[in-house]
N, C-alpha and C. Protein backbone atom coordinates (compact mmCIF):
# COMPACT_ATOMS: atom_id res chain seq x y z
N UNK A 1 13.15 -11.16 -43.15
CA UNK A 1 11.81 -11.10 -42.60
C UNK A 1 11.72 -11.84 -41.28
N UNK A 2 12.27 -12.92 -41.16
CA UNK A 2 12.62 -13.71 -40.18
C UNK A 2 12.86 -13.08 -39.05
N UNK A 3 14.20 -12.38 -39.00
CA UNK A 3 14.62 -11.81 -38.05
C UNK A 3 13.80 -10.21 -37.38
N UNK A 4 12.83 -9.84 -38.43
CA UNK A 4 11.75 -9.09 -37.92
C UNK A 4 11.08 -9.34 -36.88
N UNK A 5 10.33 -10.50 -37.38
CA UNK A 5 9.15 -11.56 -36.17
C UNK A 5 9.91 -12.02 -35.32
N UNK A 6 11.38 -12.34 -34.88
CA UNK A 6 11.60 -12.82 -34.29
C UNK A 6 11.89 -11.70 -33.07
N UNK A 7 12.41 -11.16 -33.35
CA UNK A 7 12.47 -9.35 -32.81
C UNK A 7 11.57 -8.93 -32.04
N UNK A 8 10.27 -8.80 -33.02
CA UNK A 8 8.57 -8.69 -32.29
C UNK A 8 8.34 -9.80 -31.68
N UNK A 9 8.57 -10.36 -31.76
CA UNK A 9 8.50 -12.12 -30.67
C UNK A 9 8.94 -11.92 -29.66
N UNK A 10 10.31 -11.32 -29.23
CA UNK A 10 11.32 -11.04 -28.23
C UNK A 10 10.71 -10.17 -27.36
N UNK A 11 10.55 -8.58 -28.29
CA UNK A 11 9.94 -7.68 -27.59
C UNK A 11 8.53 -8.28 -27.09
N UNK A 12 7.58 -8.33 -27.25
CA UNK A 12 6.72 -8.54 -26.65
C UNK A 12 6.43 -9.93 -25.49
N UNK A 13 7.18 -11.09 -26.04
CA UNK A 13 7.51 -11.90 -24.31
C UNK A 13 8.49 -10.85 -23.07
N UNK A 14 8.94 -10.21 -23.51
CA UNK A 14 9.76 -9.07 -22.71
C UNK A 14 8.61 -8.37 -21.65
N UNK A 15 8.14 -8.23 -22.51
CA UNK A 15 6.39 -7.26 -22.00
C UNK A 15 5.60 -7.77 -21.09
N UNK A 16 5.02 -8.90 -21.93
CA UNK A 16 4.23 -9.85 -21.06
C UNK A 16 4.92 -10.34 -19.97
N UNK A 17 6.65 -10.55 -19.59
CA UNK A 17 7.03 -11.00 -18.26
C UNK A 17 7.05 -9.74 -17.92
N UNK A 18 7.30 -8.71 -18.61
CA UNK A 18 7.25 -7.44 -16.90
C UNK A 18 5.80 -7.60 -16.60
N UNK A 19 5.01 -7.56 -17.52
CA UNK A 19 3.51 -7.44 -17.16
C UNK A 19 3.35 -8.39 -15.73
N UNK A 20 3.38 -9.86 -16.48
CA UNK A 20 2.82 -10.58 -15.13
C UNK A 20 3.46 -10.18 -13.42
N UNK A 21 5.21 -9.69 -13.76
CA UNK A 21 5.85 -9.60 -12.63
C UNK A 21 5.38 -8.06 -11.61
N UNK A 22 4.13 -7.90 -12.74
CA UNK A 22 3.70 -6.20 -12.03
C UNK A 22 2.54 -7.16 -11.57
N UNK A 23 1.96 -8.08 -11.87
CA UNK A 23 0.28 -8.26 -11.55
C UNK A 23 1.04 -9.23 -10.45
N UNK A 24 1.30 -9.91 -10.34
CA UNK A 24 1.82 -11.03 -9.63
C UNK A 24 1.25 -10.53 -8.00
N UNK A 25 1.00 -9.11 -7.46
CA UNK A 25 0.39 -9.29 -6.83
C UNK A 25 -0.99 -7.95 -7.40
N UNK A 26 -2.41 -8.45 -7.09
CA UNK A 26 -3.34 -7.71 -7.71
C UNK A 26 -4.11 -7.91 -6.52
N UNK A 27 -5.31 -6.50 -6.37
CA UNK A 27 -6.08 -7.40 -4.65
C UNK A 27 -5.76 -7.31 -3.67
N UNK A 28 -6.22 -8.27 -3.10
CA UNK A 28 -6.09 -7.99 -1.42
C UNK A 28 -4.71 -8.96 -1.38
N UNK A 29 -3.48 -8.41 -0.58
CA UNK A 29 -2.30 -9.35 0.00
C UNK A 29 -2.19 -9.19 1.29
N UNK A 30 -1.34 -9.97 2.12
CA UNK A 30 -1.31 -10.13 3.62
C UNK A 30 0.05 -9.41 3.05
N UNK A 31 0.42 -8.78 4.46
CA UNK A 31 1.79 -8.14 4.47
C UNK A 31 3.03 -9.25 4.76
N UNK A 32 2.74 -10.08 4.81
CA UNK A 32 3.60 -11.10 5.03
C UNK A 32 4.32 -11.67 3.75
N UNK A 33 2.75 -11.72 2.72
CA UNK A 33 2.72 -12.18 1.47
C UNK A 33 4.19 -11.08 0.58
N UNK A 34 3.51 -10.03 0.99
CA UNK A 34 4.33 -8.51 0.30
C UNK A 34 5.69 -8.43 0.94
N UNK A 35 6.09 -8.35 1.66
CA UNK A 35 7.66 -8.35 2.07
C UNK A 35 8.40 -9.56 2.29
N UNK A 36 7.85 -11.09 1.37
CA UNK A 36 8.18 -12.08 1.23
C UNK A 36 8.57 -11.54 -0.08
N UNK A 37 7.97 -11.17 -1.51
CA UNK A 37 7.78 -11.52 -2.32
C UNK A 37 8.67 -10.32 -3.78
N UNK A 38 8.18 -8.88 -2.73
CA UNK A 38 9.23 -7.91 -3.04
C UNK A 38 10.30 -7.08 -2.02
N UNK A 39 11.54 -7.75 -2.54
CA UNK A 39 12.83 -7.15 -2.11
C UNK A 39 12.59 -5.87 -0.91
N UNK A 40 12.47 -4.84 -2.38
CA UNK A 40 12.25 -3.16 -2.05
C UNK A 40 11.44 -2.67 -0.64
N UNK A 41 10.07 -3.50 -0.64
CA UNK A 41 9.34 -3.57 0.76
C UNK A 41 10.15 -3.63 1.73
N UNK A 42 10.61 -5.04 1.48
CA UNK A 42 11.30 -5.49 2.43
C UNK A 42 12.83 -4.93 3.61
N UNK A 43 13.37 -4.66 2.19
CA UNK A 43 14.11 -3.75 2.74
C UNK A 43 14.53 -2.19 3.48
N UNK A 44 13.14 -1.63 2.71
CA UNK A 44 12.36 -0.21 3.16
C UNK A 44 12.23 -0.89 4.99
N UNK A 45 10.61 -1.62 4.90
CA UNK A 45 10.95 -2.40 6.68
C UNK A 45 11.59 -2.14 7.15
N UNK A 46 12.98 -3.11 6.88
CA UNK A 46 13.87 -3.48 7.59
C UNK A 46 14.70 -2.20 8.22
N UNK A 47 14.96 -1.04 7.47
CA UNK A 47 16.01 -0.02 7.64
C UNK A 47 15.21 1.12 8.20
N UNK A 48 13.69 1.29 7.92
CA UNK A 48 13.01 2.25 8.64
C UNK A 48 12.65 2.34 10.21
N UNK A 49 13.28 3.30 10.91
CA UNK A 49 13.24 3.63 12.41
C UNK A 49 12.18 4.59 12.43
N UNK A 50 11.23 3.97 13.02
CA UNK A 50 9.74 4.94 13.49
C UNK A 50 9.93 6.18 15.17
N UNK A 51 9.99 7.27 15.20
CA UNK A 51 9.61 7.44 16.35
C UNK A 51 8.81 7.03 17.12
N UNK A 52 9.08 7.47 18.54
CA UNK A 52 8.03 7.28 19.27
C UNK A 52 6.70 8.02 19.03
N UNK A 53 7.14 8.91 18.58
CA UNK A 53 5.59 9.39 18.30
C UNK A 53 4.68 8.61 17.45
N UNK A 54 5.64 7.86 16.34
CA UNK A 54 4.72 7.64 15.81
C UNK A 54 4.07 6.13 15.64
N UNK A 55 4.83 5.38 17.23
CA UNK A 55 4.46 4.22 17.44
C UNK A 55 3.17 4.77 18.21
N UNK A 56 3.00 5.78 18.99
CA UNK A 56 2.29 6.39 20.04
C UNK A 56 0.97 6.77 19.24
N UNK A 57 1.08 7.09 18.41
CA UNK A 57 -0.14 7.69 17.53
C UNK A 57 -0.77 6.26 17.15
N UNK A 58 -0.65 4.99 16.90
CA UNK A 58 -1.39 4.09 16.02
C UNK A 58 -2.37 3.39 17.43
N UNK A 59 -2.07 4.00 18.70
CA UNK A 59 -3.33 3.70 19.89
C UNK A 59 -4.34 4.20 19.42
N UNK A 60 -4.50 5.35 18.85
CA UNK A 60 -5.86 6.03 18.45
C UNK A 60 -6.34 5.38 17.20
N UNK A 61 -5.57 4.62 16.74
CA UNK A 61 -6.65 3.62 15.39
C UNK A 61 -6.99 2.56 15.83
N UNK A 62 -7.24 2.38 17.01
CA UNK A 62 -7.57 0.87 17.22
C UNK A 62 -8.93 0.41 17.25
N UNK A 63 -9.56 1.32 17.21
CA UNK A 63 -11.29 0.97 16.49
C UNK A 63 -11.48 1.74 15.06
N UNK A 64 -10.80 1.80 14.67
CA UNK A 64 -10.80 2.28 13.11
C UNK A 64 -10.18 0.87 12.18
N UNK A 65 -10.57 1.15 10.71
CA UNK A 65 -10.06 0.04 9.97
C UNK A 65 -9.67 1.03 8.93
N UNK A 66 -8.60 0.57 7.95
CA UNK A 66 -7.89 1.05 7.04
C UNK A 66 -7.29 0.32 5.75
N UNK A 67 -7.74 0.75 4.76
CA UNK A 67 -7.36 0.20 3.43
C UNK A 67 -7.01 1.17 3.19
N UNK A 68 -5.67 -0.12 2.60
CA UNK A 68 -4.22 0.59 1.30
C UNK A 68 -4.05 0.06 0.23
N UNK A 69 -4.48 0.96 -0.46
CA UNK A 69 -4.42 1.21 -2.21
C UNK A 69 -2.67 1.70 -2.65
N UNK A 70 -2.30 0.71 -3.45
CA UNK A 70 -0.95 0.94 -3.54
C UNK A 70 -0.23 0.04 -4.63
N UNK A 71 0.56 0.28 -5.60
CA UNK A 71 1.31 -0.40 -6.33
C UNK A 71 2.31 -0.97 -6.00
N UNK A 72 2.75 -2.29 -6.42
CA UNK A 72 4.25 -2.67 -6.45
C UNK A 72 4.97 -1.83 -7.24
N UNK A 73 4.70 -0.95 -8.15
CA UNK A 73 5.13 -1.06 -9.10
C UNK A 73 5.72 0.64 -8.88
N UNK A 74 5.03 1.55 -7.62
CA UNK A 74 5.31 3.03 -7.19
C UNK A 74 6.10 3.07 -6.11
N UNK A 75 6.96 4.00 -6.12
CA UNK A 75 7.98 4.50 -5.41
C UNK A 75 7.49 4.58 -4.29
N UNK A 76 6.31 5.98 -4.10
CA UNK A 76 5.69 6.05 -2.97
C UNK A 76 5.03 5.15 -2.20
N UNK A 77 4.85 4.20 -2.58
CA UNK A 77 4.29 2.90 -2.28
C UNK A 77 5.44 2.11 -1.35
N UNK A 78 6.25 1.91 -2.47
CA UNK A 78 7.54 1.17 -1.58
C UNK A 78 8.05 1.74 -0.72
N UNK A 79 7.69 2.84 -0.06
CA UNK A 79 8.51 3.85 0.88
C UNK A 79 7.44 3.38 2.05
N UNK A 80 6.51 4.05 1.42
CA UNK A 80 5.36 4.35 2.50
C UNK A 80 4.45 2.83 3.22
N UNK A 81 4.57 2.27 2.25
CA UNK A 81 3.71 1.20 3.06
C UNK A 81 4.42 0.13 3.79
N UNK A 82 5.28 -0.11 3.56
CA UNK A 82 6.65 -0.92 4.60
C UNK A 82 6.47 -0.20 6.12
N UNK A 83 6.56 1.12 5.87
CA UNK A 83 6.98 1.95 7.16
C UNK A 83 5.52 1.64 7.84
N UNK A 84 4.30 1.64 7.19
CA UNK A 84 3.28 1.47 7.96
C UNK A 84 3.24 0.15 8.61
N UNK A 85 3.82 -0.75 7.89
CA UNK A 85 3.64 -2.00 8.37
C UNK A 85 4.71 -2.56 10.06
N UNK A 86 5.94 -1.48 9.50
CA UNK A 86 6.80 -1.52 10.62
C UNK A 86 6.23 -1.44 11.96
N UNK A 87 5.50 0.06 11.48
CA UNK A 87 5.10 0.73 12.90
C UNK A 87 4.05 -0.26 13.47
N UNK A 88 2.95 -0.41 12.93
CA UNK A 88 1.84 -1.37 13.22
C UNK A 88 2.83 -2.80 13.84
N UNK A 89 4.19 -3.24 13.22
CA UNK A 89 4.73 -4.48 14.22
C UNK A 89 5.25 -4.30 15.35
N UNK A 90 6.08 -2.89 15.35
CA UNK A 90 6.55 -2.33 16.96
C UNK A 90 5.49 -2.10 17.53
N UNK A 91 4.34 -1.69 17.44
CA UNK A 91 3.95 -0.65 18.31
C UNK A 91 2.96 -1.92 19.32
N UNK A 92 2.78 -2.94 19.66
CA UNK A 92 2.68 -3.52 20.51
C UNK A 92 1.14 -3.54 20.39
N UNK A 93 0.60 -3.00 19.72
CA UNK A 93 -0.79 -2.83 20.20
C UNK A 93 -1.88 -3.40 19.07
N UNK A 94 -2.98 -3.56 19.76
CA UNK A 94 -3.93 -4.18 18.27
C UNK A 94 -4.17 -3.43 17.77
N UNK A 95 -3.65 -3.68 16.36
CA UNK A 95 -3.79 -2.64 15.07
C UNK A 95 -5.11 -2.65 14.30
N UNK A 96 -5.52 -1.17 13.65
CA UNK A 96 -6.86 -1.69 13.00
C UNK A 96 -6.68 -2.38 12.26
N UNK A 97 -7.80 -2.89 11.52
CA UNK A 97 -8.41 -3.77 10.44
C UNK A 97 -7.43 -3.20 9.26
N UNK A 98 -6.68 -3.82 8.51
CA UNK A 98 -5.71 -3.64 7.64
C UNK A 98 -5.87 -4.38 6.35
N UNK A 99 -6.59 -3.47 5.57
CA UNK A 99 -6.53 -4.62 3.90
C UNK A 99 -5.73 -3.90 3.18
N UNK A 100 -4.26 -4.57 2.90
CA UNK A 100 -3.74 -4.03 1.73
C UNK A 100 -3.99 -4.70 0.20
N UNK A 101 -4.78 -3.65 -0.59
CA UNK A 101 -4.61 -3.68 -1.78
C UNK A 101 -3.95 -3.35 -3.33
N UNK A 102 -3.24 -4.17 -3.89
CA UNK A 102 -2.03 -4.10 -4.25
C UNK A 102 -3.39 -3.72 -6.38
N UNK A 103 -2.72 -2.81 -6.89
CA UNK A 103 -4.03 -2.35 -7.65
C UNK A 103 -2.02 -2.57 -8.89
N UNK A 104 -3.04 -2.06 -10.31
CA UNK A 104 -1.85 -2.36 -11.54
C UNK A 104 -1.42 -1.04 -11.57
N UNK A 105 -0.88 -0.58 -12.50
CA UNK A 105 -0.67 0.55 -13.38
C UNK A 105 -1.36 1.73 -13.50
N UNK A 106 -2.57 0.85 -14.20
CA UNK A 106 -4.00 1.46 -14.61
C UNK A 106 -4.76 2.13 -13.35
N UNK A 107 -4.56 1.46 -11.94
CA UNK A 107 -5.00 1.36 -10.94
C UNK A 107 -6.19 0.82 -10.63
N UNK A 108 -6.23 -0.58 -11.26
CA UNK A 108 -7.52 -1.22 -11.37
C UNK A 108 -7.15 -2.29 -9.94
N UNK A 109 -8.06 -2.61 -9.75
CA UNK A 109 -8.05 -4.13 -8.41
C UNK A 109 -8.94 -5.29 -9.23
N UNK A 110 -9.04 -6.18 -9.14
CA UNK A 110 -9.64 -7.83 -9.59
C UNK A 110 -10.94 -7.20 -8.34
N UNK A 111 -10.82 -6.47 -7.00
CA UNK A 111 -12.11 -6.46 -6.63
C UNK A 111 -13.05 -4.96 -6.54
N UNK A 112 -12.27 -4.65 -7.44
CA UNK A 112 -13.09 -3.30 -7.76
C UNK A 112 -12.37 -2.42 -6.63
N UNK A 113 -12.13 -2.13 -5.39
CA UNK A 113 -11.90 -1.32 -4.33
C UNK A 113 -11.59 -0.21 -4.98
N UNK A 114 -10.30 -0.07 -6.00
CA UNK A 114 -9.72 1.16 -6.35
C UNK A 114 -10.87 2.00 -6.73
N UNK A 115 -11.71 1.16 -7.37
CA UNK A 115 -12.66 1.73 -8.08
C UNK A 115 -13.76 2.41 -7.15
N UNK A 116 -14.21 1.59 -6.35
CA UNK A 116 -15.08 2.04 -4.79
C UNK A 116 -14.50 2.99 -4.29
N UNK A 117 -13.29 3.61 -4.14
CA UNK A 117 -12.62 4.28 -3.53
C UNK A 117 -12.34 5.37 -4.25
N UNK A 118 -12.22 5.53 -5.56
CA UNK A 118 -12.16 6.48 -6.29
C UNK A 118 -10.80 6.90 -6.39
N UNK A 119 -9.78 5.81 -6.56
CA UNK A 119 -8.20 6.36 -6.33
C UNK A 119 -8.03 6.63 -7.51
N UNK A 120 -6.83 7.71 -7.36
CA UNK A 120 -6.29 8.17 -8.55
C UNK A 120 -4.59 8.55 -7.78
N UNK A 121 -4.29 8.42 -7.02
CA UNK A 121 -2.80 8.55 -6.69
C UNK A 121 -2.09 7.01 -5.98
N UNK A 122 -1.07 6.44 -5.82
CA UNK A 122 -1.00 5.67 -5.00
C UNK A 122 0.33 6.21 -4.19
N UNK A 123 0.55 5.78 -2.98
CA UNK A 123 -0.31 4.84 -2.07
C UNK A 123 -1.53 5.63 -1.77
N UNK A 124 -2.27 5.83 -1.39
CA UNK A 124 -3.90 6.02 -0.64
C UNK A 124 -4.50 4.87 0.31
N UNK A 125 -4.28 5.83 1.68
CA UNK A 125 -4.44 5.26 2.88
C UNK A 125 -5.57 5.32 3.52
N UNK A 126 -7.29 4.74 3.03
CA UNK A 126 -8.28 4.83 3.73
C UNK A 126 -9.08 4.73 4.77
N UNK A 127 -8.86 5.77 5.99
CA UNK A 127 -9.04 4.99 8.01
C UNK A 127 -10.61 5.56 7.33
N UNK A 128 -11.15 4.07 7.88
CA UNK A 128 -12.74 4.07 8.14
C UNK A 128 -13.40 3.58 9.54
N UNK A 129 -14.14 4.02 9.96
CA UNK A 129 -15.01 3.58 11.27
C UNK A 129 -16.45 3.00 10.66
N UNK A 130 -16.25 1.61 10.82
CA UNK A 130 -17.56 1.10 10.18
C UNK A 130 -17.42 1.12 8.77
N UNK A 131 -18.44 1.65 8.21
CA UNK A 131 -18.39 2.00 6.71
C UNK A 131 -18.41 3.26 6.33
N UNK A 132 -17.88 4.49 7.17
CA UNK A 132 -17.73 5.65 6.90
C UNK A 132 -16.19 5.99 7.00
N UNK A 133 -15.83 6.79 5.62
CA UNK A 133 -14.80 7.17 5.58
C UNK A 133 -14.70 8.00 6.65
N UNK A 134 -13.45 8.21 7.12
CA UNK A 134 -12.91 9.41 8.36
C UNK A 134 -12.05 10.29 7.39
N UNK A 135 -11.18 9.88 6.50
CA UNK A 135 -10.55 10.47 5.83
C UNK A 135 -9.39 9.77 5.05
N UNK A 136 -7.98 10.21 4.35
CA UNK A 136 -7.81 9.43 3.35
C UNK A 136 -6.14 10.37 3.65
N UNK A 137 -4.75 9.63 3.61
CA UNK A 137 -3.81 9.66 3.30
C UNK A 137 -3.51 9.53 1.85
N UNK A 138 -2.78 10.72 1.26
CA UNK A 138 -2.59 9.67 -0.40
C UNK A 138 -0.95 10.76 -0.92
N UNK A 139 -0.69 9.23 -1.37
CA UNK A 139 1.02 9.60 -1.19
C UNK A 139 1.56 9.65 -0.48
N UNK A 140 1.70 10.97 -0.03
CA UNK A 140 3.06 11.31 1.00
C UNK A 140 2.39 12.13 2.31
N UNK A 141 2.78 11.82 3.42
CA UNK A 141 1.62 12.09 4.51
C UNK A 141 2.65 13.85 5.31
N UNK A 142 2.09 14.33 5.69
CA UNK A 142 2.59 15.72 5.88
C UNK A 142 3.12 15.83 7.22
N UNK A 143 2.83 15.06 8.34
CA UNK A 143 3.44 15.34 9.32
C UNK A 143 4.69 13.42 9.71
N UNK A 144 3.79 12.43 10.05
CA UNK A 144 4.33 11.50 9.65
C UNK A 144 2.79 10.58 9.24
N UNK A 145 2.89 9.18 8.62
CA UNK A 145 1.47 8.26 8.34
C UNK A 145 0.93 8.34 9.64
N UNK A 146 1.60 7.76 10.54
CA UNK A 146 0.77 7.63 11.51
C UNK A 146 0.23 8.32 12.40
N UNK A 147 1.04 9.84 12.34
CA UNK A 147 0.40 11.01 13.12
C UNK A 147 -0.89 11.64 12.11
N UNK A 148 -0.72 11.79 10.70
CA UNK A 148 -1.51 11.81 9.65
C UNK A 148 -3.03 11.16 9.99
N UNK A 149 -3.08 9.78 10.12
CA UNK A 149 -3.84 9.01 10.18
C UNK A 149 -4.70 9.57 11.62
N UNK A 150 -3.89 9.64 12.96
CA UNK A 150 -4.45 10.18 13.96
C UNK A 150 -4.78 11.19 13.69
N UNK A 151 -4.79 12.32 13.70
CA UNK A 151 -5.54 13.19 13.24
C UNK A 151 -6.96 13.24 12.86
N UNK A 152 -6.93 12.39 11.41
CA UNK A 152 -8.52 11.89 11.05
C UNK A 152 -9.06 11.49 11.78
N UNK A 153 -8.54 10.71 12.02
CA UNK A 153 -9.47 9.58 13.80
C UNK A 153 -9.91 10.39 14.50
N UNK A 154 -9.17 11.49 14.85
CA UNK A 154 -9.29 12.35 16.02
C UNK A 154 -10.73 13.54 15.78
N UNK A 155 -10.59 13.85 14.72
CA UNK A 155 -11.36 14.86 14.00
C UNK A 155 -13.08 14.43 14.02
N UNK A 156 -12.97 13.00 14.17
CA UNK A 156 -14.26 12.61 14.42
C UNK A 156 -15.25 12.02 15.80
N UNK A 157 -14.27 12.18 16.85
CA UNK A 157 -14.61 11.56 17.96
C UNK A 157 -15.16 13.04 18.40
């Protein structure tokens, strides 16, 4: 019997450390915070080469602001949001307003956003002007993020 509970003891501290090592970041993080903290980011960064185009495209967000809805814990996430962060460090220029929010599993946030936002895929890339959506990246962007993103911008001027 012993070795039952001890079993279910095992398994479930097993759980609870992946758990916390998924929440560990929940909310709003600085990108600094995020490619300190997970590897995968980090290394996505490091090895991703942006065109010029698509350092050239993030001039047209510069009066726009943008929240990213995104897991540690998704592929597309770890691909996609490094590369955004790259481009936004090459590209020399003042970048919009940037809240990355790092949401669970479930796709919940500690400040509701996912929920304000109505996500259901991650990553989901929200460029807003003011408090009006312009439009919304989610997942995987069709031409590149940042030509993606221009576009929206563009569509409303």
């Amino acid at each position: 019997m012993f070795g039952l509970l001890g079993l279910i003891s095992l398994v479930l501290s097993a759980c609870s450390h992946s758990t916390a090592r998924e929440s560990d970041f929940l909310g709003e993080v600085s990108a600094e915070q995020l490619l300190a903290q997970y590897p995968v980011f980090q290394d996505e960064y490091e090895s991703y080469e942006p065109s010029e185009k698509e350092l050239a495209a993030v001039a047209s967000l510069q009066d726009d602001s943008l929240v990213v809805l995104f897991g540690t814990w998704c592929h597309d996430s770890q691909r996609e949001v490094p590369r955004l962060l790259k481009i936004f460090d090459l590209s020399g220029l003042d970048v919009p307003k940037l809240t990355l929010v790092a949401v669970d599993t479930k796709k919940n946030d500690p400040q509701g956003l996912a929920k304000k936002y109505a996500l259901k895929y991650t990553p989901t890339f929200v460029l807003l002007k003011g408090d009006k959506e312009l439009g919304r990246v989610i997942e995987r962007p069709k031409m590149s993020l940042t030509e993606d993103l221009q576009l929206l911008s563009s569509m409303t001027k």
